[in-house]
C-alpha atoms as a PDB file:
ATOM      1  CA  UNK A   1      90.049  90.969  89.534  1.00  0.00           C
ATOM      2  CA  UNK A   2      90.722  89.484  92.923  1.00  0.00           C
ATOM      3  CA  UNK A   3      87.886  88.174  95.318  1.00  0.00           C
ATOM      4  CA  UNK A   4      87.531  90.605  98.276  1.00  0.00           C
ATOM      5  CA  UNK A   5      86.413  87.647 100.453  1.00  0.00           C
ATOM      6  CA  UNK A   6      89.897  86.356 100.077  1.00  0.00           C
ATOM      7  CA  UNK A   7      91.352  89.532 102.381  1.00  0.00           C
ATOM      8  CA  UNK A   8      91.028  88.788 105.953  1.00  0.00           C
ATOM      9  CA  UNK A   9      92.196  90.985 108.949  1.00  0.00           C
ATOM     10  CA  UNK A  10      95.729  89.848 110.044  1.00  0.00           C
ATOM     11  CA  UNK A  11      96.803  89.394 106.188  1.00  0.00           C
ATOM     12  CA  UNK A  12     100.514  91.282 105.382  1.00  0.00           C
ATOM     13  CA  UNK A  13      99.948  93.545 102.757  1.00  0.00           C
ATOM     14  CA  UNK A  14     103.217  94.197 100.638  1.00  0.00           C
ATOM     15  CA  UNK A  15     104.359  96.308  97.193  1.00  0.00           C
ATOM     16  CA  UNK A  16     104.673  94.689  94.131  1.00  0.00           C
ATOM     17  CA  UNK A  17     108.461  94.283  94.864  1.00  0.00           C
ATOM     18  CA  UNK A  18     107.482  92.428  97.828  1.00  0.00           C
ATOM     19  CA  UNK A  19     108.593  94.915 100.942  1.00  0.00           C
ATOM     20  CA  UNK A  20     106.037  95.014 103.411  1.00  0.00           C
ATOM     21  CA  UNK A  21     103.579  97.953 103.754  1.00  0.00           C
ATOM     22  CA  UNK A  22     101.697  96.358 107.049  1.00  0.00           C
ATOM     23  CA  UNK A  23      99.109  94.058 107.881  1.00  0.00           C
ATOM     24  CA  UNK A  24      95.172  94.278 106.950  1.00  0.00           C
ATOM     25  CA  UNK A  25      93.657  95.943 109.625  1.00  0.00           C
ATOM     26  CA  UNK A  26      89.971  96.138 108.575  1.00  0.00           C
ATOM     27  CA  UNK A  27      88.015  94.739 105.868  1.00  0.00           C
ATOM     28  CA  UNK A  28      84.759  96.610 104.396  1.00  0.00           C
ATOM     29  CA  UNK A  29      82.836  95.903 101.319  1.00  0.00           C
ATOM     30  CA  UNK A  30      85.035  98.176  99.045  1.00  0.00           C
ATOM     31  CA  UNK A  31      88.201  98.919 100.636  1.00  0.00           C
ATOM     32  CA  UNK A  32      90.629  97.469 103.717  1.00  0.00           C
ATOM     33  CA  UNK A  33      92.326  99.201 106.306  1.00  0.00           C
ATOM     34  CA  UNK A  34      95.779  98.769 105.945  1.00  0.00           C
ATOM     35  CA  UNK A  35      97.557  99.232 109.711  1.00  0.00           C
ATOM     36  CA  UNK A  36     101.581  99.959 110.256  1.00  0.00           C
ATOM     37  CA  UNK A  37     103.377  99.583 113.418  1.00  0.00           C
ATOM     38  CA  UNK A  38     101.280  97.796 116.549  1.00  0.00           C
ATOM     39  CA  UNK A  39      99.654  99.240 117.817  1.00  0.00           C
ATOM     40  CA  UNK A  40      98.990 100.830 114.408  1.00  0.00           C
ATOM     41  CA  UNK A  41     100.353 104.705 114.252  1.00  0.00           C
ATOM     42  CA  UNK A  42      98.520 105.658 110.784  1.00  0.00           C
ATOM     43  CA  UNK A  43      95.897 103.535 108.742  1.00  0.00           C
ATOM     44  CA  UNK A  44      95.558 103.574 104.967  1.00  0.00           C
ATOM     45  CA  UNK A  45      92.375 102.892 103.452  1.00  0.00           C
ATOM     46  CA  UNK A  46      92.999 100.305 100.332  1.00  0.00           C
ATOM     47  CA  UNK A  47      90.530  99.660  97.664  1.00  0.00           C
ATOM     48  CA  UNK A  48      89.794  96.183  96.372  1.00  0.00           C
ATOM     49  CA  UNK A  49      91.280  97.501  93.204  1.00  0.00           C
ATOM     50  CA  UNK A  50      94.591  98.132  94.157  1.00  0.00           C
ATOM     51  CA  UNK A  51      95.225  94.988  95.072  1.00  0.00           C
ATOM     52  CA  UNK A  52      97.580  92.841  92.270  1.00  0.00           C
ATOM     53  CA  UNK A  53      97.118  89.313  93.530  1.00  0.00           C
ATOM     54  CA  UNK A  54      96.519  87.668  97.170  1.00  0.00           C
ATOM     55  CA  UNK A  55      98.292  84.980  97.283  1.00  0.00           C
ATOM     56  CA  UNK A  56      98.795  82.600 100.115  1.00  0.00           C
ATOM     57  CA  UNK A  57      98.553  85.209 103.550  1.00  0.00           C
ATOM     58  CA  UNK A  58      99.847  87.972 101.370  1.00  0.00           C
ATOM     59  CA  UNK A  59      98.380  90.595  99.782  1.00  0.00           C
ATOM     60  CA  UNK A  60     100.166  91.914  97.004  1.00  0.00           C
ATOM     61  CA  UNK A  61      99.634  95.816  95.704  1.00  0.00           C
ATOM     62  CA  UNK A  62      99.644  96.762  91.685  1.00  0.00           C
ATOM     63  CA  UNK A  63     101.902  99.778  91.485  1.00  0.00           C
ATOM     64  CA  UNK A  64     100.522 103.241  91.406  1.00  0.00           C
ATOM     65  CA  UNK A  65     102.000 106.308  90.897  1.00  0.00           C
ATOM     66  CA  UNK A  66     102.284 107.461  94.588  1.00  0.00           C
ATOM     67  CA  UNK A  67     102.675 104.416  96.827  1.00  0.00           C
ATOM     68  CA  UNK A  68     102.640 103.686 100.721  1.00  0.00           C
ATOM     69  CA  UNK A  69     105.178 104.037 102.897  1.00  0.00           C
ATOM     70  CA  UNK A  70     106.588 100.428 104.511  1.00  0.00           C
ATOM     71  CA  UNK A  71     106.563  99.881 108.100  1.00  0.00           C
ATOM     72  CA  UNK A  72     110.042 100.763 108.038  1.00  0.00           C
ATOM     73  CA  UNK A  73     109.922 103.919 106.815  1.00  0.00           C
ATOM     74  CA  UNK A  74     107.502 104.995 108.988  1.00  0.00           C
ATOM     75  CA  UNK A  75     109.886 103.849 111.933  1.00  0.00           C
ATOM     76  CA  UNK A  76     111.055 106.400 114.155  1.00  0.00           C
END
């Protein structure tokens, strides 16, 4: 289990494969906001226990059956 106080706003969030999904947008006590594009077009809410691993300014997603889009699929 990762420490939620380890997410802070700013922090890429990417797949497991390592393809970026967006940044962090908002952190709250049981979920983030994950934000694509800037200024942000949609926002994802993310719960803590989703998340795989943070490591260094990345956090990393565990796979899921349905995933995100990246930012570049969202790209118009």
């Amino acid at each position: 289990m990762i420490d939620p106080g380890d997410i802070h706003e700013g922090m890429t969030v990417r797949d497991r494969t390592g393809r970026k999904l967006g940044t962090v947008a908002n952190v709250g006590d049981t979920h983030f906001e994950l934000g694509q594009g800037s200024p942000a077009r949609r926002d994802y809410m993310v719960h803590f226990h989703r998340v795989d691993r943070v490591q260094g300014v990345d956090v990393y997603l565990a796979p899921t059956r349905t995933s995100l889009p990246s930012e570049e699929d969202t790209r118009q």
